[in-house]
PDB file of N, CA and C in Angstrom:
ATOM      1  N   UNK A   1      14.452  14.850   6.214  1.00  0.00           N
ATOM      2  CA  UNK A   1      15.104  14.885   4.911  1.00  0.00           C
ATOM      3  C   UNK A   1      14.145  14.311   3.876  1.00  0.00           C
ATOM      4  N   UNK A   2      13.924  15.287   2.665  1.00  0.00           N
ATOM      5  CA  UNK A   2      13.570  14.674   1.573  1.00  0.00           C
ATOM      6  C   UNK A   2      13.697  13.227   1.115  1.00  0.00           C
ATOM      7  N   UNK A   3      14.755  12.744   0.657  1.00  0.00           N
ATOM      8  CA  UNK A   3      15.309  11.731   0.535  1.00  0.00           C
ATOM      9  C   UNK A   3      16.215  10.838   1.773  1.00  0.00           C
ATOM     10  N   UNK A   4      16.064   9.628   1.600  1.00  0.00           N
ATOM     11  CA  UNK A   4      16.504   8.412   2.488  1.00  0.00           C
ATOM     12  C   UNK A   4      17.842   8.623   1.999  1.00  0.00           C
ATOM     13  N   UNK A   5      18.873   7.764   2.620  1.00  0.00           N
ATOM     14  CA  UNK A   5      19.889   7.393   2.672  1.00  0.00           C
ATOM     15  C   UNK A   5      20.217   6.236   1.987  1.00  0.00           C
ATOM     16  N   UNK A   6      20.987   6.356   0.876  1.00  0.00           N
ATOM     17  CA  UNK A   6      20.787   4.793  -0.319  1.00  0.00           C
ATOM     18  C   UNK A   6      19.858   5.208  -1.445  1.00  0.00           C
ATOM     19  N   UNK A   7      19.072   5.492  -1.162  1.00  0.00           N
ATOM     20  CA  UNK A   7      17.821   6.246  -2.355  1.00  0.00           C
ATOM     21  C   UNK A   7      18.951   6.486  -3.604  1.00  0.00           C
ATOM     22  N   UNK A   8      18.274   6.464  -4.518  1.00  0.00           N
ATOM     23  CA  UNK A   8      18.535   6.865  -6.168  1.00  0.00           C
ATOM     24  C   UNK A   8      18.047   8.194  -6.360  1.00  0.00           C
ATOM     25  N   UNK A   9      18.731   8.747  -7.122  1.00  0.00           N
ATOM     26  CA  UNK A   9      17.987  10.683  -7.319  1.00  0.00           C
ATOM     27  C   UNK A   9      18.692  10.696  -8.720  1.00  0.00           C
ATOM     28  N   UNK A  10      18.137  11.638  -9.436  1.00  0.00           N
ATOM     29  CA  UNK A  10      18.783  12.096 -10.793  1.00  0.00           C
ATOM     30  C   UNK A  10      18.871  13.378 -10.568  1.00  0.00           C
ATOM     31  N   UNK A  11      20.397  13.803 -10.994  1.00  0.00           N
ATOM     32  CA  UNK A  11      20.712  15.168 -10.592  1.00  0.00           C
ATOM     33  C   UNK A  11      20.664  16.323 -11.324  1.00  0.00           C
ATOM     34  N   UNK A  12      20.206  17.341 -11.129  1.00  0.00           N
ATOM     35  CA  UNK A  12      19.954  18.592 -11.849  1.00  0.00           C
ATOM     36  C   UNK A  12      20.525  18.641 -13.164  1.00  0.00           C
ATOM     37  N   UNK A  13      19.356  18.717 -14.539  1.00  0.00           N
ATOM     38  CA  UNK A  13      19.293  18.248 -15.671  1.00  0.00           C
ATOM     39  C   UNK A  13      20.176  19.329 -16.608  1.00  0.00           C
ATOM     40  N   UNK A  14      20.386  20.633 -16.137  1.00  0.00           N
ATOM     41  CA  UNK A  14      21.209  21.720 -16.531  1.00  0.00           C
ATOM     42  C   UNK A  14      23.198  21.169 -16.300  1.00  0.00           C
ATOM     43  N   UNK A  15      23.531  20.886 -15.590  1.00  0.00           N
ATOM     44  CA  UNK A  15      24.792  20.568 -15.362  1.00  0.00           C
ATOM     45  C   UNK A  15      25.095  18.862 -15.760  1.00  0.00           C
ATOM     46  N   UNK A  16      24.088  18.299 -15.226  1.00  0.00           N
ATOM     47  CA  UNK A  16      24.286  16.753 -15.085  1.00  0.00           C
ATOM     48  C   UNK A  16      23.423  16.128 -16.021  1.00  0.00           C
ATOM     49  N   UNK A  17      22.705  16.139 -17.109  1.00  0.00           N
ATOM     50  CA  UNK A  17      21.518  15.408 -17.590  1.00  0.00           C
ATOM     51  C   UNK A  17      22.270  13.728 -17.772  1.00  0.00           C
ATOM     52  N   UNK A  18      21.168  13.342 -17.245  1.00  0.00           N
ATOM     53  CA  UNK A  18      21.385  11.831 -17.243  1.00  0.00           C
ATOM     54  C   UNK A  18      22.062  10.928 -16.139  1.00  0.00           C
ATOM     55  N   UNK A  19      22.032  11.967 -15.482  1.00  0.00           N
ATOM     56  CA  UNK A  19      23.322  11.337 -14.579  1.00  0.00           C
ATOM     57  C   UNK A  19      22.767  10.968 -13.163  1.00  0.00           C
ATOM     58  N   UNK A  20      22.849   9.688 -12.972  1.00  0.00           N
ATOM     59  CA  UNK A  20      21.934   9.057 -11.280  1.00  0.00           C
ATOM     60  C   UNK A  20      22.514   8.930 -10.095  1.00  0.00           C
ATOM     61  N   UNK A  21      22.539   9.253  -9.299  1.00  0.00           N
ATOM     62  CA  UNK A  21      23.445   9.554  -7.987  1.00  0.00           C
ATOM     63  C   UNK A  21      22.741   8.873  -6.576  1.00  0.00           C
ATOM     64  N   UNK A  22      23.538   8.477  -5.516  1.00  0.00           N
ATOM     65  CA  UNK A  22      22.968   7.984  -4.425  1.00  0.00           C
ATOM     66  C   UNK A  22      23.223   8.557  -3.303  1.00  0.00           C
ATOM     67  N   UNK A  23      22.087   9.082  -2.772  1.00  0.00           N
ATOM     68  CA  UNK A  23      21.841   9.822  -1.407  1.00  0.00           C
ATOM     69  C   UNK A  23      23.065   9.498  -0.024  1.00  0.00           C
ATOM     70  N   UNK A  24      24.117   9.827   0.156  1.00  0.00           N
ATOM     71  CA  UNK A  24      24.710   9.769   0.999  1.00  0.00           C
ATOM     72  C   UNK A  24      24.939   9.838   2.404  1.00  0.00           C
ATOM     73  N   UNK A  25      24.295  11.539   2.482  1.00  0.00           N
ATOM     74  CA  UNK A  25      24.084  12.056   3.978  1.00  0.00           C
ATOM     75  C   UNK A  25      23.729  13.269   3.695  1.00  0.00           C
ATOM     76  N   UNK A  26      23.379  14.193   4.391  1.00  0.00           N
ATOM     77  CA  UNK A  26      22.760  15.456   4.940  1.00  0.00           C
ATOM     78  C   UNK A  26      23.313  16.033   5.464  1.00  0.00           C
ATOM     79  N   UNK A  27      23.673  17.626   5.425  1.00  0.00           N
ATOM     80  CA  UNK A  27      24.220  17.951   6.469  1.00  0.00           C
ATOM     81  C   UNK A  27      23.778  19.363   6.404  1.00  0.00           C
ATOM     82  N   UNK A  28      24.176  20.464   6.719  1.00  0.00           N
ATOM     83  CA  UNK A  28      23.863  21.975   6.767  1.00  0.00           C
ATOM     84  C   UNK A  28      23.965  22.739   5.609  1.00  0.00           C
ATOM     85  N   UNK A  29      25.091  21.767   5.099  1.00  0.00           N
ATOM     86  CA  UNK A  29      25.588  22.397   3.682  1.00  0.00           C
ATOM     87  C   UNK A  29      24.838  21.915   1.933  1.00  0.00           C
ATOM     88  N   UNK A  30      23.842  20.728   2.740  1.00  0.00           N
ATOM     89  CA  UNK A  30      23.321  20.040   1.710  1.00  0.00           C
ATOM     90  C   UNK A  30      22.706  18.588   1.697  1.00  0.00           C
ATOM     91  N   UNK A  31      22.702  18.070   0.198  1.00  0.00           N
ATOM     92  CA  UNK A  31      22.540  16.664   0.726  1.00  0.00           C
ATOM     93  C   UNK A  31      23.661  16.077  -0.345  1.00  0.00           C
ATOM     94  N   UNK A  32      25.002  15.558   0.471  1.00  0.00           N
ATOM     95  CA  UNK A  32      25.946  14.960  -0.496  1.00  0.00           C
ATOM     96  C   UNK A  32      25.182  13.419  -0.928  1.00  0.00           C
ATOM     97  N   UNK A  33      26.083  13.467  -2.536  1.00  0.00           N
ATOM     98  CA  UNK A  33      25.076  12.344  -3.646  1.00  0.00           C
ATOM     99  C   UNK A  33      26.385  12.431  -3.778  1.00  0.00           C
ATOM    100  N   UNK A  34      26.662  10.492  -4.064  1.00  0.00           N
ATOM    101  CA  UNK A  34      27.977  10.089  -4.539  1.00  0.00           C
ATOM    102  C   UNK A  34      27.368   9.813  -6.107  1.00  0.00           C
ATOM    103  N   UNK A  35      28.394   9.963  -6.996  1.00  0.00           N
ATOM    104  CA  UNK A  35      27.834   9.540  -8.587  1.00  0.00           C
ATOM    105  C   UNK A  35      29.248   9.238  -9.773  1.00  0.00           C
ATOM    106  N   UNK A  36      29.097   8.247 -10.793  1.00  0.00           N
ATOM    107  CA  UNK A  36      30.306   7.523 -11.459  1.00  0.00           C
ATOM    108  C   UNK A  36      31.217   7.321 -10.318  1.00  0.00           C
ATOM    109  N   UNK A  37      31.057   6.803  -9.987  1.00  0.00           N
ATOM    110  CA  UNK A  37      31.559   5.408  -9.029  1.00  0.00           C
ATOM    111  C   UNK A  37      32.249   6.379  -7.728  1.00  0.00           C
ATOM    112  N   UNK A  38      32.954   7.215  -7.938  1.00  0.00           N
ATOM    113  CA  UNK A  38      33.661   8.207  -6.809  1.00  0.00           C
ATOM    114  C   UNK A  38      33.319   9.523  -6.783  1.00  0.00           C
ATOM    115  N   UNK A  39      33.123  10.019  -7.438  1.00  0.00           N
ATOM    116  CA  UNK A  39      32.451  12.061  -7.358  1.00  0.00           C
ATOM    117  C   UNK A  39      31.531  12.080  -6.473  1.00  0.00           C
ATOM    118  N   UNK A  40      31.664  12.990  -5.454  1.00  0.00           N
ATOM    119  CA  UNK A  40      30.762  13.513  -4.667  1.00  0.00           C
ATOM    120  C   UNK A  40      30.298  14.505  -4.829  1.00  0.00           C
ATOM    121  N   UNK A  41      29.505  15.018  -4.689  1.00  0.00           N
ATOM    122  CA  UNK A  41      29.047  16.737  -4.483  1.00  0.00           C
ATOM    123  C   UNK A  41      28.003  16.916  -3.536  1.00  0.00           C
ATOM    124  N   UNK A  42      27.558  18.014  -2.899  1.00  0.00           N
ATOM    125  CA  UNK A  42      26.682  18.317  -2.405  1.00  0.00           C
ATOM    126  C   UNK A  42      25.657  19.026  -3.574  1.00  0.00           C
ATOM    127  N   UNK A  43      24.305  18.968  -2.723  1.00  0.00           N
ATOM    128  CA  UNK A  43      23.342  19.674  -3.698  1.00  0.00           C
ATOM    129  C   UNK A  43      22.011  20.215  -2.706  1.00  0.00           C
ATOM    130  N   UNK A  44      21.426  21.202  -3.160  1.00  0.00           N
ATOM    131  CA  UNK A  44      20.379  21.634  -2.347  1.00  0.00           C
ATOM    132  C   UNK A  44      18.971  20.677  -2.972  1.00  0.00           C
ATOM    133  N   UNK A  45      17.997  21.283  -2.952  1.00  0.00           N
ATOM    134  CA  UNK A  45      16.752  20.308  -3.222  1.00  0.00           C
ATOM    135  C   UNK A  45      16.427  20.224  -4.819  1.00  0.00           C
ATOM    136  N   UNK A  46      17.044  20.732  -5.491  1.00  0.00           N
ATOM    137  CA  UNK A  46      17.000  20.728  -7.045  1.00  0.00           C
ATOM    138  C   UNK A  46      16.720  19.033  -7.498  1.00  0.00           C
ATOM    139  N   UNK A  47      17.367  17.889  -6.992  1.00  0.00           N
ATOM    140  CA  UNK A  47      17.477  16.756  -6.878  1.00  0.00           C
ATOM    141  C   UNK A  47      16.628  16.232  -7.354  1.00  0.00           C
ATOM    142  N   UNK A  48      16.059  14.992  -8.158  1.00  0.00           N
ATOM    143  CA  UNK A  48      14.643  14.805  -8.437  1.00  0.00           C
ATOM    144  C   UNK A  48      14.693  12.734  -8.038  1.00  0.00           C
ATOM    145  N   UNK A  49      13.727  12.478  -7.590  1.00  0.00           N
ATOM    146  CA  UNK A  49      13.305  10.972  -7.086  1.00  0.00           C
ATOM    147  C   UNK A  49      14.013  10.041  -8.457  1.00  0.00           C
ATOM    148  N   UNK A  50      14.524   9.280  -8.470  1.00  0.00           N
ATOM    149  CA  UNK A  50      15.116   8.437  -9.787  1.00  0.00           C
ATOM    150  C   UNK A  50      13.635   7.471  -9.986  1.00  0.00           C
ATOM    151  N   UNK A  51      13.352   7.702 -11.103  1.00  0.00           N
ATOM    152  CA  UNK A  51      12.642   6.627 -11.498  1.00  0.00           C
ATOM    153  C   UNK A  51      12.638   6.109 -12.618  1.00  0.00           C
ATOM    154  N   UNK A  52      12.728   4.474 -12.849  1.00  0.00           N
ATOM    155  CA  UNK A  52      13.166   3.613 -13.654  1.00  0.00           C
ATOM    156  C   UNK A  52      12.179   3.351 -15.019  1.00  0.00           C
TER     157      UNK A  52
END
């Protein structure tokens, strides 16, 4: 996997700009990112490294 588990990512700047999410888990369908405190989603590799 691209990304660790806990990792910070900023999520695809077309739907989400601004918005920082944390690497959850992996699975077939994706890599679910929890983000504002409860929303989950899955996402393919669009995802980008969070940096501060």
């Amino acid at each position: 996997m691209k990304y660790k588990i806990g990792q910070l990512v900023s999520l695809p700047e077309t739907r989400y700009k601004g918005i920082i999410g944390t690497v959850i888990a992996k699975n077939k369908v994706g890599i679910l990112v929890r983000f504002n405190g409860i929303q989950e989603l899955y996402f393919k590799e669009e995802l980008k490294a969070y940096k501060k």
